[in-house]
Protein backbone atom coordinates (compact mmCIF):
# COMPACT_ATOMS: atom_id res chain seq x y z
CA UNK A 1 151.94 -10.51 37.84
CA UNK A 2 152.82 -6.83 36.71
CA UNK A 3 156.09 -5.89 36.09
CA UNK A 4 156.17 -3.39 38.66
CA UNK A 5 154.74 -5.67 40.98
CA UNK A 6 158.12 -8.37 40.23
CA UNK A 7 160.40 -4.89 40.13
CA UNK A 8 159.29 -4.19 43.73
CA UNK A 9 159.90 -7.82 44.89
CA UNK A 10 163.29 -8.00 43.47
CA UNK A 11 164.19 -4.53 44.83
CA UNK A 12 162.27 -5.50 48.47
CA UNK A 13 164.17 -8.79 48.69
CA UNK A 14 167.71 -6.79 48.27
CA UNK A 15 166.98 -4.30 50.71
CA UNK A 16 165.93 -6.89 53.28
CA UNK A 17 168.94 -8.91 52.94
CA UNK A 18 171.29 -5.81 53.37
CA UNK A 19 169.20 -4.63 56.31
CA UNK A 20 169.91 -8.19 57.51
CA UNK A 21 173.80 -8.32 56.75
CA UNK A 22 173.67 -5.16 58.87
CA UNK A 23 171.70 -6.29 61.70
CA UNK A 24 173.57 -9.35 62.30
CA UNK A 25 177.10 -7.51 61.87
CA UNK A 26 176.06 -5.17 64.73
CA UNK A 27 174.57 -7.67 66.85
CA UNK A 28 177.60 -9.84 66.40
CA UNK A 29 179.84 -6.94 67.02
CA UNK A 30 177.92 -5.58 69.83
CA UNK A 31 177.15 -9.19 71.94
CA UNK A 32 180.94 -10.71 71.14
CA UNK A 33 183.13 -7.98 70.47
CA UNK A 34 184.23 -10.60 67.48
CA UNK A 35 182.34 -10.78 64.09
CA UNK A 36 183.15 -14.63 62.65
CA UNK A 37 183.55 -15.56 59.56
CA UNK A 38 180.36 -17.11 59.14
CA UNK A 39 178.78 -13.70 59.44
CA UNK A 40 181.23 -11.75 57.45
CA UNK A 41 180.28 -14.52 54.58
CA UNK A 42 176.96 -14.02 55.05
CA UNK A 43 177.75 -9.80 54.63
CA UNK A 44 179.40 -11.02 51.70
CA UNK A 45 176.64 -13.27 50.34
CA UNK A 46 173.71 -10.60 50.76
CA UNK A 47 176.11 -8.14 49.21
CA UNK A 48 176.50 -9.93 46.09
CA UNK A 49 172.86 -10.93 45.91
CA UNK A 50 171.80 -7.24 46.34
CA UNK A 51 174.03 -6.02 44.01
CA UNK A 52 172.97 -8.87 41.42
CA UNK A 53 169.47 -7.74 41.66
CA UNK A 54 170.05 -4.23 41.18
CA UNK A 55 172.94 -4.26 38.50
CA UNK A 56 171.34 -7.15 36.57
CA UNK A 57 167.78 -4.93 36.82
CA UNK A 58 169.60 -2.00 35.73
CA UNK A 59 171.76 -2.97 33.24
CA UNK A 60 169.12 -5.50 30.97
CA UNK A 61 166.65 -2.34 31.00
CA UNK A 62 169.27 0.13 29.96
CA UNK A 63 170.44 -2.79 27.11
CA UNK A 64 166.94 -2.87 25.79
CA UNK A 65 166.85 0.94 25.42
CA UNK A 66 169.69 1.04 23.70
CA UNK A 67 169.01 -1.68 21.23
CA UNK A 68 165.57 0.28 20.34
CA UNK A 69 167.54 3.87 19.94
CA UNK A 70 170.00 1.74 17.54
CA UNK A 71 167.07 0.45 15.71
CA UNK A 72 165.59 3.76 15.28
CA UNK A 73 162.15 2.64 16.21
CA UNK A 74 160.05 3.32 18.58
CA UNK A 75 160.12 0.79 22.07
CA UNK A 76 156.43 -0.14 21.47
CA UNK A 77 156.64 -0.23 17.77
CA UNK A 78 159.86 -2.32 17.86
CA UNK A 79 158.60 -5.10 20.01
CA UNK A 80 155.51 -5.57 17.61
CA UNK A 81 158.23 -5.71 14.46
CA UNK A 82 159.86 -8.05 16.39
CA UNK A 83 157.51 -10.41 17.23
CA UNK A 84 156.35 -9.95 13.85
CA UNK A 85 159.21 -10.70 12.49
CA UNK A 86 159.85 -13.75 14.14
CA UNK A 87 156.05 -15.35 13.40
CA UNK A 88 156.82 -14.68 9.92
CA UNK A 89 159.91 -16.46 9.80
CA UNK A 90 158.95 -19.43 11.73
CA UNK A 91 155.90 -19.45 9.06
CA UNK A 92 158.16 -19.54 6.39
CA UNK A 93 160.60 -22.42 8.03
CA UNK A 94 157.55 -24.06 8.76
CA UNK A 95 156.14 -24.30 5.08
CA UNK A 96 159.87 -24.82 3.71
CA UNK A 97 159.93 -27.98 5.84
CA UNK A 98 156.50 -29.29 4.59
């Protein structure tokens, strides 16, 4: 699955459940007069799931920038070092522990 693919999910799936929270508020309000509890938890509920989605999405793609800029490399460059890196060492552990 492409990234942008999972992106639009994510973002789809928060927009639906704050069209939802809406829906059912209005209905509630406009068939009773009354919203309950149960519906002002679920407002609360797709709320914090919406805002999950896009702060979490937001805030681990602006980390990852940063942490490149700090390195002073290059995004694409960095991930190969990285993973570079990281075979290397586990090579290294490995023949240690042999």
């Amino acid at each position: 699955m492409k990234q942008n693919t999972k992106d639009w999910i994510q973002y789809g799936s928060a927009i639906a459940m704050l069209a939802s929270a809406i829906v059912l508020a209005f209905v509630s309000f406009v068939c009773i007069k009354y919203i309950h509890s149960s519906v002002i938890a679920y407002v609360g509920e797709a709320i914090a799931f919406a805002a999950g989605v896009f702060g979490l999405a937001l805030y681990t793609h602006n980390e990852i920038k940063r942490q490149f800029r700090r390195m002073g490399r290059d995004s694409a460059q960095g991930v190969v070092d990285i993973v570079n890196d990281n075979i290397n060492e586990e090579e290294e552990e490995d023949e240690n522990n042999q």
